[in-house]
Protein backbone atom coordinates (compact mmCIF):
# COMPACT_ATOMS: atom_id res chain seq x y z
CA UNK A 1 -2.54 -44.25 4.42
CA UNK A 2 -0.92 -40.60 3.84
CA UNK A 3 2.52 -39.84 4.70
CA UNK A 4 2.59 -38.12 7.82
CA UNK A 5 2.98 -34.17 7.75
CA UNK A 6 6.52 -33.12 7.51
CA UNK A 7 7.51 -31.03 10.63
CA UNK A 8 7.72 -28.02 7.83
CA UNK A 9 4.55 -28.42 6.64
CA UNK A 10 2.72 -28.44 10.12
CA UNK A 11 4.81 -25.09 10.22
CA UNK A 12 2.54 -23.78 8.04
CA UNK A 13 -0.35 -21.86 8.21
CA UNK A 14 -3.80 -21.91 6.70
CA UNK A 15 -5.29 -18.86 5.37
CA UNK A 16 -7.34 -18.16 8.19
CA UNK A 17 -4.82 -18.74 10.93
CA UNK A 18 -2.60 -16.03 8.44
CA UNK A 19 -6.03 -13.65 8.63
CA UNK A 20 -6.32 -14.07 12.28
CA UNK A 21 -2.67 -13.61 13.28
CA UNK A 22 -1.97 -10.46 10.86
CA UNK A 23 -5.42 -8.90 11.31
CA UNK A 24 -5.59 -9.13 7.77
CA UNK A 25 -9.34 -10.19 5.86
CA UNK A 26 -8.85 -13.51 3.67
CA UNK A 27 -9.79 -11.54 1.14
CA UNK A 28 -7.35 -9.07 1.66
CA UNK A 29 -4.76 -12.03 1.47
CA UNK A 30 -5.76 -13.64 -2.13
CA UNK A 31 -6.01 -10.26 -3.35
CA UNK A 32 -2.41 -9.95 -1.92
CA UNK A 33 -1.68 -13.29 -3.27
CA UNK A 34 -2.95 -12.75 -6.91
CA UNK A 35 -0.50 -9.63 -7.26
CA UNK A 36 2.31 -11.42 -6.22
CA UNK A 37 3.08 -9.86 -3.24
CA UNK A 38 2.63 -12.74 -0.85
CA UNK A 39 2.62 -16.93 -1.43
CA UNK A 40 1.16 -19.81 -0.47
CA UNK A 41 1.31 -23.69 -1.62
CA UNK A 42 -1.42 -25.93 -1.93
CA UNK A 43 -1.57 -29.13 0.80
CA UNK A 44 -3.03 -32.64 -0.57
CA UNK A 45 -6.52 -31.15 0.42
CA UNK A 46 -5.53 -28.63 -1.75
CA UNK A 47 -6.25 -26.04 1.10
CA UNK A 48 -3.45 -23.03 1.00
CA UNK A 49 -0.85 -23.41 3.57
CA UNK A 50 1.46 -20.13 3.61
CA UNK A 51 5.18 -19.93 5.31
CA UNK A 52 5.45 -17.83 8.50
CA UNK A 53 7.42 -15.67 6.53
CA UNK A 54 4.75 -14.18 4.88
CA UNK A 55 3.24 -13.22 8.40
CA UNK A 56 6.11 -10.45 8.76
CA UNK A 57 5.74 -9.78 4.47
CA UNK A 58 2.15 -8.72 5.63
CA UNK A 59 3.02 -6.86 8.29
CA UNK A 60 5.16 -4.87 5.89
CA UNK A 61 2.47 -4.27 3.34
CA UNK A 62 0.48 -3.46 5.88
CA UNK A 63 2.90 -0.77 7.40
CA UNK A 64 3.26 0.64 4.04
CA UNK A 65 -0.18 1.05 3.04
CA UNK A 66 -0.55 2.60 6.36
CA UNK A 67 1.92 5.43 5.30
CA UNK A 68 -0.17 5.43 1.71
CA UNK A 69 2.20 4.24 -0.58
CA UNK A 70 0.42 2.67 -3.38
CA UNK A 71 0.20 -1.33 -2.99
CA UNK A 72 1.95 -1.35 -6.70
CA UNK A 73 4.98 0.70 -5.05
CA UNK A 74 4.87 -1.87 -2.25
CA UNK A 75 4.89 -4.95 -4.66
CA UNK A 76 7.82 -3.10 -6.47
CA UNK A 77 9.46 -2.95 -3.56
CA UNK A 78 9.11 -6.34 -2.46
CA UNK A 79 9.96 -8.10 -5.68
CA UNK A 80 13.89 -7.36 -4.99
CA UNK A 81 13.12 -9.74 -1.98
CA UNK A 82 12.82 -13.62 -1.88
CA UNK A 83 9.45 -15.09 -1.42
CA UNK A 84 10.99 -17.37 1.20
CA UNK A 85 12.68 -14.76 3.11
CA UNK A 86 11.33 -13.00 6.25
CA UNK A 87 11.88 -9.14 6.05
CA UNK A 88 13.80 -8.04 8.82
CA UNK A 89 15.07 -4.44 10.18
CA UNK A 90 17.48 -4.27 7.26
CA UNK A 91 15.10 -4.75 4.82
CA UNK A 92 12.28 -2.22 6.39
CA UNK A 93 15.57 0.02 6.40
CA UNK A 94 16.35 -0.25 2.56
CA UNK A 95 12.55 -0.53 1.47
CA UNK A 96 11.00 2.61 3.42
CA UNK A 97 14.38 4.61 2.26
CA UNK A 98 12.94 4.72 -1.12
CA UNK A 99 9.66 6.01 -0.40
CA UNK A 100 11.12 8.31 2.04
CA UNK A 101 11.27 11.45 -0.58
CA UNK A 102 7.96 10.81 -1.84
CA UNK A 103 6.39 11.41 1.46
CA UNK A 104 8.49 14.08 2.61
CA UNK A 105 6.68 15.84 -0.46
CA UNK A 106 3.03 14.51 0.26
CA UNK A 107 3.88 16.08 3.64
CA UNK A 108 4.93 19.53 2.78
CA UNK A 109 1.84 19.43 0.07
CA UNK A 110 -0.68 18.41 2.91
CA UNK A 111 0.69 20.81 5.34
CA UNK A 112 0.79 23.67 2.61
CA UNK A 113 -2.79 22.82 1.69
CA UNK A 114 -3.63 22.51 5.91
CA UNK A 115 -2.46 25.95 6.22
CA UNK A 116 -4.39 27.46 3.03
CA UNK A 117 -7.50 25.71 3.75
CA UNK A 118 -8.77 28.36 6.29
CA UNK A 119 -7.89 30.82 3.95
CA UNK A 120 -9.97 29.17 0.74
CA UNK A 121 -13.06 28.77 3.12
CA UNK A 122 -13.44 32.27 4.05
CA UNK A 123 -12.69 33.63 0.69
CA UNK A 124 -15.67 32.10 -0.57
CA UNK A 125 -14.86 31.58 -4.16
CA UNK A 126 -15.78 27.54 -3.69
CA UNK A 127 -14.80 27.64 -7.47
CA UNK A 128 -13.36 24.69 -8.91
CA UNK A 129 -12.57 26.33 -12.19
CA UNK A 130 -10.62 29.21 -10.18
CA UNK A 131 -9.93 27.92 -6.49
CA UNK A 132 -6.32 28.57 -6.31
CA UNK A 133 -5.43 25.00 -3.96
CA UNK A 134 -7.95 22.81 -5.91
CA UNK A 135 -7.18 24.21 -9.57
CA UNK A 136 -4.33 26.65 -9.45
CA UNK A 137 -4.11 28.93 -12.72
CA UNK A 138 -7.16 26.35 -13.96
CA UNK A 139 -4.55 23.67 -14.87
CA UNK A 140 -7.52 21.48 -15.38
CA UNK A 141 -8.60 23.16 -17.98
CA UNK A 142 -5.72 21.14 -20.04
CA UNK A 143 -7.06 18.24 -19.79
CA UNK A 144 -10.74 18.74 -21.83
CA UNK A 145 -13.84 18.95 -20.62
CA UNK A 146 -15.12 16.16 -17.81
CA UNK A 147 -13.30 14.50 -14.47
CA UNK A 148 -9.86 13.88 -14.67
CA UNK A 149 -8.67 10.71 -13.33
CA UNK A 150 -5.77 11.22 -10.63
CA UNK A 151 -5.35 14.61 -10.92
CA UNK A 152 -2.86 15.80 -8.76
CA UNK A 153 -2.91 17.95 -6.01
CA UNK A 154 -1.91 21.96 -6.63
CA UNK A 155 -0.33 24.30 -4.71
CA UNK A 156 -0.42 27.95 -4.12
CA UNK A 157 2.93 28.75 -3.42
């Protein structure tokens, strides 16, 4: 007969109870799991069973995606925390400090390109080679011939 469940274990949540209470897909959660960024152990059914700590570690990765920082600048950001500690207001404090500057500047580039975009539209060029907010002074041209994989955005200014 098994040992009963220690009062930590029936803690624990399965993967779909972690799913249902974040509003986070299952998928969404190994995928979280494989980079690290959240963790779970394995029971004697070998079903996952994840600390309730990871409910708030979702709700920050969740929070930051939501402000569209990258999910690798998230799982930086986490690293420099235990796996076994809940976040808390301190930690939201120190973690969204860092990304503060970097969307401060995704701001004033969105708002810059907001107020241009009228502008571009009724000029009619709707040249990518010489559209001065898609491909200002044809930067692209730098790069070769073909797409250009995260090319950044550019600025009239």
């Amino acid at each position: 007969m098994p040992a009963p469940p220690t009062r930590e274990a029936e803690r624990q949540l399965s993967v779909g109870q972690l799913a249902s209470r974040s509003g986070v897909a299952v998928t969404a959660l190994h995928f979280y799991e494989t980079k690290g960024l959240i963790q779970s152990s394995r029971n004697a059914g070998n079903q996952r069973r994840y600390p309730r700590a990871m409910l708030r570690r979702v709700a920050v990765i969740k929070m930051a995606q939501r402000l569209g920082i990258p999910l690798a600048t998230i799982a930086k950001a986490l690293s420099s925390l235990p796996l076994d500690h809940t976040p808390n207001a301190a930690d939201w404090q120190r973690l969204s400090a860092g990304w503060r500057d970097d969307l401060s500047q995704r701001i004033a580039e969105l708002t810059l390109l907001r107020d241009q975009l009228d502008g571009c539209i009724g000029c009619g060029c709707m040249s990518l080679k010489e559209c001065p907010l898609r491909n200002n002074h044809d930067h692209l041209a730098l790069g070769g011939p073909g797409p250009h994989p995260s090319e950044p955005l550019t600025t009239v200014l």
